[in-house]
N, C-alpha and C. Protein backbone atom coordinates (compact mmCIF):
# COMPACT_ATOMS: atom_id res chain seq x y z
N UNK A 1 -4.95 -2.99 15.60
CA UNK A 1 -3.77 -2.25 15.24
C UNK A 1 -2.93 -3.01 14.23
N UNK A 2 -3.05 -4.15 14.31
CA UNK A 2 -2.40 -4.98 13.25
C UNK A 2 -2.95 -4.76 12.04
N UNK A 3 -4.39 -4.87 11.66
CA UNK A 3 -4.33 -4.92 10.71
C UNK A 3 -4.41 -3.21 9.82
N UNK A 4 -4.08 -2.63 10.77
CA UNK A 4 -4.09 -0.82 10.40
C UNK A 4 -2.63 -1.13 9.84
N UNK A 5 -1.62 -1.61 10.47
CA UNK A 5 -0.27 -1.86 10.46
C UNK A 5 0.01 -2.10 9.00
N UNK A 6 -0.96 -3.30 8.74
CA UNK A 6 -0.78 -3.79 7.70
C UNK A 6 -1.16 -3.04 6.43
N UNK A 7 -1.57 -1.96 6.56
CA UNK A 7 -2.39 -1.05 5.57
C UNK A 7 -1.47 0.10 5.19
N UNK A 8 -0.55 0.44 6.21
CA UNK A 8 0.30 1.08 5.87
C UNK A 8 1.50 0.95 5.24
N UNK A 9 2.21 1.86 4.76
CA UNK A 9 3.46 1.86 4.27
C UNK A 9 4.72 1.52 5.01
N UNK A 10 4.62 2.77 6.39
CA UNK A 10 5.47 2.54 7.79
C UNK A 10 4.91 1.96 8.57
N UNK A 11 4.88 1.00 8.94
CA UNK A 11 3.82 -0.18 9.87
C UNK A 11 4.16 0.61 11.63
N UNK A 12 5.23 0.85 11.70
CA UNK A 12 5.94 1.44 12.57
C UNK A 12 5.41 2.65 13.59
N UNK A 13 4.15 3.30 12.73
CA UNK A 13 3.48 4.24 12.36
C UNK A 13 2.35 4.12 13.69
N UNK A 14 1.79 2.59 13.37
CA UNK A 14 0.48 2.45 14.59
C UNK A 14 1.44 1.84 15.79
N UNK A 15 1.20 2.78 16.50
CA UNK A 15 1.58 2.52 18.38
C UNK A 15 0.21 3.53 19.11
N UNK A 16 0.17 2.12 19.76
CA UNK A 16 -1.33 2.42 20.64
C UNK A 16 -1.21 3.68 21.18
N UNK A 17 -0.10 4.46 21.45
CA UNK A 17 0.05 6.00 21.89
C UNK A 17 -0.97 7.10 21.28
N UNK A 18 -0.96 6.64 20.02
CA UNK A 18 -1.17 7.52 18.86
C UNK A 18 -3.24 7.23 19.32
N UNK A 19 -3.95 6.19 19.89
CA UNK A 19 -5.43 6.38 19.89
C UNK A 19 -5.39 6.09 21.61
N UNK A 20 -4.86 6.07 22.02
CA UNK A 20 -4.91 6.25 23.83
C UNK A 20 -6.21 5.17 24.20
N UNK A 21 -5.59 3.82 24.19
CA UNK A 21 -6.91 2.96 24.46
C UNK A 21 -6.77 2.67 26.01
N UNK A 22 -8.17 2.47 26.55
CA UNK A 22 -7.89 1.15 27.77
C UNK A 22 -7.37 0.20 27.45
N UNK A 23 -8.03 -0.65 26.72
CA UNK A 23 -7.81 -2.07 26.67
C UNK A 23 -7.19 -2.35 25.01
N UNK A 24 -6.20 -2.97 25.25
CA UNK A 24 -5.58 -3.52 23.70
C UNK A 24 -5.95 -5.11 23.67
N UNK A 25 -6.79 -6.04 23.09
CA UNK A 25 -6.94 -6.85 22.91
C UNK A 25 -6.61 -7.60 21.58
N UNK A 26 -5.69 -8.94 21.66
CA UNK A 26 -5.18 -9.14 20.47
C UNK A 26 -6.15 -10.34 20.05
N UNK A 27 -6.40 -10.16 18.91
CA UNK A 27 -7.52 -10.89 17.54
C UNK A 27 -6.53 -12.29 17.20
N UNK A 28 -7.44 -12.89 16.46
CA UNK A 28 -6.95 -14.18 15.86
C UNK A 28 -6.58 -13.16 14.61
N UNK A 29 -5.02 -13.59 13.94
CA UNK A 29 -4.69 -12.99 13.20
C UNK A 29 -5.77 -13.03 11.19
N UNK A 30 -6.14 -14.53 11.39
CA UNK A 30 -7.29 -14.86 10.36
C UNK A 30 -8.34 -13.91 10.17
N UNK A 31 -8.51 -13.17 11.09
CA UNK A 31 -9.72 -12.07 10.67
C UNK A 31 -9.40 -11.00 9.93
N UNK A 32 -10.37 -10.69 8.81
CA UNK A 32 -10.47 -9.60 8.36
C UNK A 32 -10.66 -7.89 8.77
N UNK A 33 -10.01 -7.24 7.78
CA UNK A 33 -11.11 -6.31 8.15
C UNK A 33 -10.73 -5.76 9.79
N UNK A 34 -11.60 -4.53 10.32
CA UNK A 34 -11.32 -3.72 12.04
C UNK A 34 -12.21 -4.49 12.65
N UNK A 35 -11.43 -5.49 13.16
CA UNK A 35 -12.62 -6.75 13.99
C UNK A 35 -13.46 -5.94 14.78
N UNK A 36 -12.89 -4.94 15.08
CA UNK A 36 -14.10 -3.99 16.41
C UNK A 36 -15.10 -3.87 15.88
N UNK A 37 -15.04 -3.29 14.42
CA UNK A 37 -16.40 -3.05 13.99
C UNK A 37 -17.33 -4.07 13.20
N UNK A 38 -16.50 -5.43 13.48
CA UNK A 38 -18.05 -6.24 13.46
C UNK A 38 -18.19 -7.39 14.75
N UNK A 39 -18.11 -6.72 15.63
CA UNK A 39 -18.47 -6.95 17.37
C UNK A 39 -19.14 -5.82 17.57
N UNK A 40 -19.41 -4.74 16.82
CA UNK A 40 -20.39 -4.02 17.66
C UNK A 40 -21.60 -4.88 18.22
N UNK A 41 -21.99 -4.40 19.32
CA UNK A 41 -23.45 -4.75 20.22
C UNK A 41 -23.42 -6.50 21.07
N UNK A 42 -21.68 -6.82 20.58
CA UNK A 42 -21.76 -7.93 21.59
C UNK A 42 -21.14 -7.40 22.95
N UNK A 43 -20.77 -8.41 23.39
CA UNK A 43 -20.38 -8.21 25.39
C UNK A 43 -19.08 -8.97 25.46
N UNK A 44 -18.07 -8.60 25.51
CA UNK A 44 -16.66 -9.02 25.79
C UNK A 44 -16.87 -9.62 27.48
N UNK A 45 -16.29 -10.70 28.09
CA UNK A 45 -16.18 -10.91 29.59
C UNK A 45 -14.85 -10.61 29.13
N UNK A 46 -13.76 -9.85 30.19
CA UNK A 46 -12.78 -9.76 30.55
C UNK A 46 -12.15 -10.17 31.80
N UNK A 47 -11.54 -10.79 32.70
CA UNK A 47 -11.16 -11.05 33.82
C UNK A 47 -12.55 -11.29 34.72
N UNK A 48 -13.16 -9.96 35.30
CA UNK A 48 -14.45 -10.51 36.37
C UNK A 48 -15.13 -9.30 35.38
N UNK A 49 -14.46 -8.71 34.44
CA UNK A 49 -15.94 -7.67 33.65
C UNK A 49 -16.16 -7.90 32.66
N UNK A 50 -17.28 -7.22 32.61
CA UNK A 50 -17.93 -7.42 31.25
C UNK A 50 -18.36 -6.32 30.82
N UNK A 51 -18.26 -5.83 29.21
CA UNK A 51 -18.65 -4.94 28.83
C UNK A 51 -18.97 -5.38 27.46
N UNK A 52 -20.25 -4.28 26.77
CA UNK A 52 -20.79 -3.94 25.94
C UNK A 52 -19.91 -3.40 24.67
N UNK A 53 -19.40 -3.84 23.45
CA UNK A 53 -18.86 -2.86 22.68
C UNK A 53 -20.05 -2.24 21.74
N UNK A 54 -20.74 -0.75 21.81
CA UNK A 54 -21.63 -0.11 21.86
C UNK A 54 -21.41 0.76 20.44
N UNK A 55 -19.83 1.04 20.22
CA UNK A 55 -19.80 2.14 19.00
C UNK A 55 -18.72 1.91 18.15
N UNK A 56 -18.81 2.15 16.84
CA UNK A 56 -16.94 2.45 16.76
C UNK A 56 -17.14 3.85 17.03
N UNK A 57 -15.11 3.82 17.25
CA UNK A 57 -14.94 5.18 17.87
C UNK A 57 -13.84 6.16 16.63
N UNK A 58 -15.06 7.21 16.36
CA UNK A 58 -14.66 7.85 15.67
C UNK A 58 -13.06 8.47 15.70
N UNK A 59 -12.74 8.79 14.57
CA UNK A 59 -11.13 9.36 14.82
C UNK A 59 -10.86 10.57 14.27
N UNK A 60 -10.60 11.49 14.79
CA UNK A 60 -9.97 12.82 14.23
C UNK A 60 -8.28 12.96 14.38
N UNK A 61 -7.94 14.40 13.77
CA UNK A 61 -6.36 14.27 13.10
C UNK A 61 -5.46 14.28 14.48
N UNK A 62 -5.61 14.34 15.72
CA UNK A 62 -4.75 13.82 16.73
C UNK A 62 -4.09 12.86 16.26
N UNK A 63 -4.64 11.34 15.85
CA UNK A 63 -3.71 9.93 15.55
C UNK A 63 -2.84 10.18 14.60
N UNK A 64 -2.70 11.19 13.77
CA UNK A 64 -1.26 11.52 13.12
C UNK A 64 -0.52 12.68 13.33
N UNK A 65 -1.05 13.13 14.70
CA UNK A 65 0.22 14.46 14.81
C UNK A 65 0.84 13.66 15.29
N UNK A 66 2.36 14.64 15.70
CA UNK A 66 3.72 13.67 16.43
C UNK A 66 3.55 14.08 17.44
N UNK A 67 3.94 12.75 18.25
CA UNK A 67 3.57 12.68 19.76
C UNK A 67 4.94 12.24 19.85
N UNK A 68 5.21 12.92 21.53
CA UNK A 68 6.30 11.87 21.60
C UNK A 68 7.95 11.47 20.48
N UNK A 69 8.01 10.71 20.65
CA UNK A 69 9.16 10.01 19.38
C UNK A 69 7.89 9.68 17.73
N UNK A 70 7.03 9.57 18.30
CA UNK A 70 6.10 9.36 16.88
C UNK A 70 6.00 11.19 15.95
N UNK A 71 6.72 10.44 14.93
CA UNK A 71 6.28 11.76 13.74
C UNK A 71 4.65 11.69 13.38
N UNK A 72 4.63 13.19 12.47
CA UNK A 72 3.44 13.51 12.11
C UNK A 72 3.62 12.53 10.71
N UNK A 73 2.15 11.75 11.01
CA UNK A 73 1.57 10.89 9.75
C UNK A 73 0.25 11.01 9.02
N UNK A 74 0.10 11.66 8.44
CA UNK A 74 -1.35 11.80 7.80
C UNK A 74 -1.67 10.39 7.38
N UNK A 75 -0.98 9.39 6.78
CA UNK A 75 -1.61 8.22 6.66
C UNK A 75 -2.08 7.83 7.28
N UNK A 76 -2.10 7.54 8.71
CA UNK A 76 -2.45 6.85 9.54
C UNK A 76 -3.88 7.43 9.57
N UNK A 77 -4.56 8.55 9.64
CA UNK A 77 -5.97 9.01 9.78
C UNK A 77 -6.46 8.69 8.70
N UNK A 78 -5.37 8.87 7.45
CA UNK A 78 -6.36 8.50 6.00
C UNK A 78 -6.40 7.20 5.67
N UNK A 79 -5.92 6.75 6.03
CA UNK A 79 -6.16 5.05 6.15
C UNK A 79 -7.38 4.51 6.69
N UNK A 80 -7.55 4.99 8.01
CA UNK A 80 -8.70 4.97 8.88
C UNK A 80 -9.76 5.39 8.24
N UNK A 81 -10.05 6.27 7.82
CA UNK A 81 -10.82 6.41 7.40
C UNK A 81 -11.55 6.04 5.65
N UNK A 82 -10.15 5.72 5.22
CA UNK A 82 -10.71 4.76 3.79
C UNK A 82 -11.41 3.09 4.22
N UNK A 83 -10.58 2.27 5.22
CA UNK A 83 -10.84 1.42 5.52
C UNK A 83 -11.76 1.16 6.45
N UNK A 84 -11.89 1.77 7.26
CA UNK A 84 -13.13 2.17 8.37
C UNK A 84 -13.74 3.01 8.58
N UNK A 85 -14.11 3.48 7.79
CA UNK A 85 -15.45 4.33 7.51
C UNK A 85 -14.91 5.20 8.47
N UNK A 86 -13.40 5.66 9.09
CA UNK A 86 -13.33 7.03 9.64
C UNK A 86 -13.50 6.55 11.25
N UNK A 87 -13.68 5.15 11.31
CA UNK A 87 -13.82 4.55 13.26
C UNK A 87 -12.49 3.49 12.92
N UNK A 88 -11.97 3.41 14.51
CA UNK A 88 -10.93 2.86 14.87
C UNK A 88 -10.90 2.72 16.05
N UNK A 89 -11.49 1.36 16.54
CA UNK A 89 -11.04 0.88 17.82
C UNK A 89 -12.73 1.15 18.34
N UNK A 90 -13.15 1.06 19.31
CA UNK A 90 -14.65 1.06 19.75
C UNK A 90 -14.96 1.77 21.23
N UNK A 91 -16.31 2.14 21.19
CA UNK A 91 -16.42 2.72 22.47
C UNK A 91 -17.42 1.55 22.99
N UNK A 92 -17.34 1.64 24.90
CA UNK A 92 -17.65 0.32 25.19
C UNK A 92 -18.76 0.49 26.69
N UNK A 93 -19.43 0.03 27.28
CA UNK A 93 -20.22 0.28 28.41
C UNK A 93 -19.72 -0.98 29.46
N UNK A 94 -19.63 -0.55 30.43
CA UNK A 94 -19.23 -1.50 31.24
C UNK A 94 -20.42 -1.66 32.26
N UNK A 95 -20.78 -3.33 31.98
CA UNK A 95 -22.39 -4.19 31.94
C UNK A 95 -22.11 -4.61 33.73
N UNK A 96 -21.13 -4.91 33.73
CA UNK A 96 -20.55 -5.87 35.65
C UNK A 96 -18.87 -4.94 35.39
N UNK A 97 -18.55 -4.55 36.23
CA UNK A 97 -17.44 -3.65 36.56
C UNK A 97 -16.44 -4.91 37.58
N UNK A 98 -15.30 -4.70 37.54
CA UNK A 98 -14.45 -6.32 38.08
C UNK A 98 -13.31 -5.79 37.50
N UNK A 99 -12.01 -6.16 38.25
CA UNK A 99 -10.63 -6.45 38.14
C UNK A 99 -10.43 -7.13 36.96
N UNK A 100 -9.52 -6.35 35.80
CA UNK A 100 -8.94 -7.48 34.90
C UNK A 100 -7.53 -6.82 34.59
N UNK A 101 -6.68 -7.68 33.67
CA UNK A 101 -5.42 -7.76 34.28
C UNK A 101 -4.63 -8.04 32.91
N UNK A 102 -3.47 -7.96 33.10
CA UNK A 102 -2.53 -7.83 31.33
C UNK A 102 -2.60 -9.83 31.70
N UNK A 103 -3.16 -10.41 30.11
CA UNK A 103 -3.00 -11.49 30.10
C UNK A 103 -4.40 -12.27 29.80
N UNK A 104 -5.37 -11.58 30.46
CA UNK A 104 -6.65 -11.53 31.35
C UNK A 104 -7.10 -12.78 29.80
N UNK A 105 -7.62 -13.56 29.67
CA UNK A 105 -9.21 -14.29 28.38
C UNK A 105 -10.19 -13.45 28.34
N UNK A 106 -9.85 -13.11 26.93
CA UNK A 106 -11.32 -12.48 26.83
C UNK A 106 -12.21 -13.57 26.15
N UNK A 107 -13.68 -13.53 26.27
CA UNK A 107 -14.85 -14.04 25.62
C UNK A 107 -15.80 -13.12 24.85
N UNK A 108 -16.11 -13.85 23.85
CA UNK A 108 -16.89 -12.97 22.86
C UNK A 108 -18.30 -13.76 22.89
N UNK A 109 -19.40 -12.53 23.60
CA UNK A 109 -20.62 -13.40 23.85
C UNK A 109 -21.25 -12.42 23.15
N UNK A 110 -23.16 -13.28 22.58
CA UNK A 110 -23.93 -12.35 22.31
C UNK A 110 -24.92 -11.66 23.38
N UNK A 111 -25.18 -10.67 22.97
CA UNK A 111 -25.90 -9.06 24.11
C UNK A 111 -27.15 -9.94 24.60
């Protein structure tokens, strides 16, 4: 989401409301680029789980209607999709199922 943030005009714009995730995991800010989509096909451990990130996850015009206090933003989808090929954020399989928790270490292993 940061670096969507950063792509925009109104940074203000990306609130996780707007793509309804499970899990918000924050990146080393040094990375390029929608880190999700170059972790596809590794295995995140989270707290006691572990899961597969398997896809990016496609986005349609929901992430810029107004929700809520969030106005309608067409940038925000056209962004997404200039910069990420139209995926934002990832779909994921869960490999060992386990308790994890706001705070939780994640690890970035290979499949």
């Amino acid at each position: 989401m940061n670096r969507l943030a950063g792509l925009l005009a109104d940074p203000s714009q990306v609130d996780s409301r707007r793509f309804r995730p499970n899990i918000v995991i924050e990146t080393d800010a040094s990375q390029d680029g929608f880190v999700e989509q170059q972790i596809i096909g590794k295995v995140l451990s989270i707290g006691e789980a572990r899961i597969v990130i398997s896809e990016s996850c496609a986005r349609c015009t929901f992430t810029a209607l107004a929700q809520g206090d969030l106005t309608f933003e067409p940038a925000v989808l056209q962004t997404i999709a200039r910069h990420g090929e139209g995926g934002f954020g990832a779909l994921c399989q869960v490999m060992q199922p386990g308790k994890i928790g706001l705070g939780d270490r994640v690890t970035l292993h290979e499949a």
